[in-house]
C-alpha atoms as a PDB file:
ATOM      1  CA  UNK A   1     -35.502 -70.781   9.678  1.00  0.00           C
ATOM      2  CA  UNK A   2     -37.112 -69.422  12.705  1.00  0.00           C
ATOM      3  CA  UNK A   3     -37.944 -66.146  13.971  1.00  0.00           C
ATOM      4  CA  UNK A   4     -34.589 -65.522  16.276  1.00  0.00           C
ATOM      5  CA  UNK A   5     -32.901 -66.496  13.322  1.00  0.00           C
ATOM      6  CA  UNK A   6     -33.917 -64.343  10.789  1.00  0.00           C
ATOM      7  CA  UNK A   7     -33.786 -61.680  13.912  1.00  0.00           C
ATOM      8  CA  UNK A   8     -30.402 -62.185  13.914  1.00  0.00           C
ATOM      9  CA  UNK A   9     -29.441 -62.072  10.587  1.00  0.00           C
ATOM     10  CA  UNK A  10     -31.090 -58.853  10.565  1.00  0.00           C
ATOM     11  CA  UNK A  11     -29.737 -57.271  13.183  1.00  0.00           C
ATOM     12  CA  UNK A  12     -26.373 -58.309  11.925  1.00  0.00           C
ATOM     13  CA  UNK A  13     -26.654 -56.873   8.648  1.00  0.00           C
ATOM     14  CA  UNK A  14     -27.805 -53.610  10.371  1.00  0.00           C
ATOM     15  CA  UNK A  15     -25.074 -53.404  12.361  1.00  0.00           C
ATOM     16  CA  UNK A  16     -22.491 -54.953   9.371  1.00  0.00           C
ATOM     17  CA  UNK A  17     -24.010 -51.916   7.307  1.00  0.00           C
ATOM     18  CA  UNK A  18     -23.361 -49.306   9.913  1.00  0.00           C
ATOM     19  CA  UNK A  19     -20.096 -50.219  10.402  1.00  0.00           C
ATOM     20  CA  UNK A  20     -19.347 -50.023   6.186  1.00  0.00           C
ATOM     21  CA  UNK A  21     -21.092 -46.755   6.475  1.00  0.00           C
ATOM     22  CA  UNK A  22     -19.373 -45.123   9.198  1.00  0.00           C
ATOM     23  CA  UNK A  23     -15.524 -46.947   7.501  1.00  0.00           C
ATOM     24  CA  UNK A  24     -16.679 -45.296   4.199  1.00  0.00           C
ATOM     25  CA  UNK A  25     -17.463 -41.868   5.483  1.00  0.00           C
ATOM     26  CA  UNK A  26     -14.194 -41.856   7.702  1.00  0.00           C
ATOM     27  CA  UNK A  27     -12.331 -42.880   4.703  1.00  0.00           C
ATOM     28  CA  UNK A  28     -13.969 -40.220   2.269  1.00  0.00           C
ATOM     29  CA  UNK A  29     -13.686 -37.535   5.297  1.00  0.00           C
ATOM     30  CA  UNK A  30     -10.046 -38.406   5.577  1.00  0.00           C
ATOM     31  CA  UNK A  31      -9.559 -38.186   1.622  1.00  0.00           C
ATOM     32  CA  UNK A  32     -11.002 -34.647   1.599  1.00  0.00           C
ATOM     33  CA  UNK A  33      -9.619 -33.147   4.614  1.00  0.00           C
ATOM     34  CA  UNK A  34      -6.316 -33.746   3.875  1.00  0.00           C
ATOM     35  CA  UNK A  35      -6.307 -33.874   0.358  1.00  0.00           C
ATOM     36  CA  UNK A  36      -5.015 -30.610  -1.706  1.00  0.00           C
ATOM     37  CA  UNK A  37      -7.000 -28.551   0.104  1.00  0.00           C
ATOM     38  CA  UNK A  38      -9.533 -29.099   3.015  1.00  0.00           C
ATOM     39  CA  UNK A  39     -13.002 -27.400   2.328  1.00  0.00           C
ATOM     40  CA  UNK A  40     -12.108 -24.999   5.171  1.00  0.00           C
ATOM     41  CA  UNK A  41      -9.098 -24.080   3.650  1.00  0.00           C
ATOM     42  CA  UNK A  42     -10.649 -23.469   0.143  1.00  0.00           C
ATOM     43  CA  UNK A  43     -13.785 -20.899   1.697  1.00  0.00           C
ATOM     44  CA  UNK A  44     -10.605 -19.285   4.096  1.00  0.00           C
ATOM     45  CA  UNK A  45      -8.460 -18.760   0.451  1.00  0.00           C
ATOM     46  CA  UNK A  46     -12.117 -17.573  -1.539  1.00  0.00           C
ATOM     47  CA  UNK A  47     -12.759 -15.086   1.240  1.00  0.00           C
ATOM     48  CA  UNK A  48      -9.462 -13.495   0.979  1.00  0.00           C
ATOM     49  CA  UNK A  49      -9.629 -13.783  -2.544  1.00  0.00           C
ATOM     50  CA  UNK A  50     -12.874 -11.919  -2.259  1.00  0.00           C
ATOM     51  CA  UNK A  51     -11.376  -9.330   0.116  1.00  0.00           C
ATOM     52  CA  UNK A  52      -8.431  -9.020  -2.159  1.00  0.00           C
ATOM     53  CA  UNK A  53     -10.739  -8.002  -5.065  1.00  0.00           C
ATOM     54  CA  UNK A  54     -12.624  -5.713  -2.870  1.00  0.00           C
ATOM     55  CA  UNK A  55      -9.465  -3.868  -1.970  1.00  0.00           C
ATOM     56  CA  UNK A  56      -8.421  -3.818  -5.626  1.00  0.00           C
ATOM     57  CA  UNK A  57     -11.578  -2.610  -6.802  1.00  0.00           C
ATOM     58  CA  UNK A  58     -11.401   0.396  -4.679  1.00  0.00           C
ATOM     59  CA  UNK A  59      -7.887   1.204  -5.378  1.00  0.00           C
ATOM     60  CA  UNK A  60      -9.006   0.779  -8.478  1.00  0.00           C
ATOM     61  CA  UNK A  61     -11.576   3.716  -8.145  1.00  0.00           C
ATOM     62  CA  UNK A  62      -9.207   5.908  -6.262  1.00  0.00           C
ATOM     63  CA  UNK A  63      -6.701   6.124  -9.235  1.00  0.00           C
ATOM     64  CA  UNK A  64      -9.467   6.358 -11.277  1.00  0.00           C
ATOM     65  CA  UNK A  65     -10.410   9.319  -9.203  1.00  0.00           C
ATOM     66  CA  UNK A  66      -7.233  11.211  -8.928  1.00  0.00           C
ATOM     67  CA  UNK A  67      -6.506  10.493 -12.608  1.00  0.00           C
ATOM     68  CA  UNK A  68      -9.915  12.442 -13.603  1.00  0.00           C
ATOM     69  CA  UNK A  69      -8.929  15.416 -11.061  1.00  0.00           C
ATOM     70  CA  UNK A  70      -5.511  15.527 -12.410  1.00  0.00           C
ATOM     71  CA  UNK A  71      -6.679  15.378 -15.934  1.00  0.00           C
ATOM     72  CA  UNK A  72      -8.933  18.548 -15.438  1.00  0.00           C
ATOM     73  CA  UNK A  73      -6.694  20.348 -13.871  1.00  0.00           C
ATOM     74  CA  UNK A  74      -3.996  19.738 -16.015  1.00  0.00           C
ATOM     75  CA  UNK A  75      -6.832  20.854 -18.842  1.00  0.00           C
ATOM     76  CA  UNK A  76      -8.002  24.036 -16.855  1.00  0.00           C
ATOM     77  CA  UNK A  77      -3.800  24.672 -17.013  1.00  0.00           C
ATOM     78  CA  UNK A  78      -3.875  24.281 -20.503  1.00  0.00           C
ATOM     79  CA  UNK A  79      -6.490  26.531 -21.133  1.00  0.00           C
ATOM     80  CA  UNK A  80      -5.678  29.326 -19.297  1.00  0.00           C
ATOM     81  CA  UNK A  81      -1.816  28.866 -21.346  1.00  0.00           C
ATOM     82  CA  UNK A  82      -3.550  28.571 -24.609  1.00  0.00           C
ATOM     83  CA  UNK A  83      -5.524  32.105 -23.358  1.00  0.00           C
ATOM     84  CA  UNK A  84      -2.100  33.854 -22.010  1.00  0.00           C
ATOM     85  CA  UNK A  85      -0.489  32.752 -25.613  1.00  0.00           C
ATOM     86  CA  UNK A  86      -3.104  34.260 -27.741  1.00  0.00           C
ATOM     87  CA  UNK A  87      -3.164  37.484 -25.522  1.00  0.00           C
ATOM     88  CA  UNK A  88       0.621  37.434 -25.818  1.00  0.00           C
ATOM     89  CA  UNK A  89       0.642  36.550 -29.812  1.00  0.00           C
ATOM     90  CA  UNK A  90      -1.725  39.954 -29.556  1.00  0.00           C
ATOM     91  CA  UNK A  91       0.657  41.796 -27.886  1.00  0.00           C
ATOM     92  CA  UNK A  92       3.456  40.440 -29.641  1.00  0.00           C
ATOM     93  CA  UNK A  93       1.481  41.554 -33.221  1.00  0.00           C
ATOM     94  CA  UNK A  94       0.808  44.609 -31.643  1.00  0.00           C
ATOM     95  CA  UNK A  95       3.884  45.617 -31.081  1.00  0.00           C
ATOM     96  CA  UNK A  96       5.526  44.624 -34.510  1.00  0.00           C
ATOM     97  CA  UNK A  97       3.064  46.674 -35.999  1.00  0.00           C
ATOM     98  CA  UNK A  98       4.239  49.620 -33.957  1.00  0.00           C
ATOM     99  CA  UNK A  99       7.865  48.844 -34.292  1.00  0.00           C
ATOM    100  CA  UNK A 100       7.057  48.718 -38.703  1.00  0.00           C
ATOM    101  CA  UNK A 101       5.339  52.032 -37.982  1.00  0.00           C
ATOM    102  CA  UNK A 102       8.333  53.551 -36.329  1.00  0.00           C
ATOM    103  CA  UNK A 103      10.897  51.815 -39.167  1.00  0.00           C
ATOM    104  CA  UNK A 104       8.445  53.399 -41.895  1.00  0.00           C
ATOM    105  CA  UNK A 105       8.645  56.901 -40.126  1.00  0.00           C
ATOM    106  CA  UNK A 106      12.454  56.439 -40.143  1.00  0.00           C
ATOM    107  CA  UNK A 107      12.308  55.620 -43.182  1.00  0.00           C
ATOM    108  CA  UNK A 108      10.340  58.603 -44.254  1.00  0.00           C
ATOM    109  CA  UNK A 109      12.242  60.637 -42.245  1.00  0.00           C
ATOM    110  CA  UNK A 110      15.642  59.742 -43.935  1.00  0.00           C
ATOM    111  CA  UNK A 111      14.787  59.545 -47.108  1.00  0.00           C
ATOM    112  CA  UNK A 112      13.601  63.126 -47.041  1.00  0.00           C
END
């Protein structure tokens, strides 16, 4: 075998090879792209993914948020009920006190 032979033969497989290569990486582009889902596709549908859970976590904090303020002021309403009742339960004693007072005067007053 001489040297334009084997010159040849390599250049042919070169070119053979790069042929397979570039068939092989059109047929494995071709598999993915239009496969399922095409990488493009899959980062487009992660980033809204990741947008969705950004907009979920803040809505998330916002009810959080209002549910705190509502809770104290629903407690600050409670309080200041719980104080009106006991100054009315005061009142309220008071004044059976005053009414037993009066019946017992009455009481004196007709019986003597």
């Amino acid at each position: 075998m001489g040297r334009t032979d084997l010159t040849l033969i390599t250049g042919s497989a070169l070119v053979v090879a790069i042929i397979i290569g570039w068939s092989l990486r059109w047929l494995f582009d071709r598999m993915n792209t239009h496969g399922p889902m095409a990488a493009d596709e899959v980062v487009a549908r992660m980033r809204e993914a990741e947008a969705a859970q950004a907009v979920a976590e803040l809505r998330a904090d916002e009810a959080e948020t209002s549910a705190r303020r509502t809770e104290a002021q629903l407690k600050a309403e409670l309080e200041a009920a719980m104080t009106g009742l006991a100054a009315a339960r005061r009142e309220s004693e008071q004044w059976r006190s005053e009414a037993e007072a009066w019946r017992t005067e009455v009481d004196e007053l007709r019986g003597h």
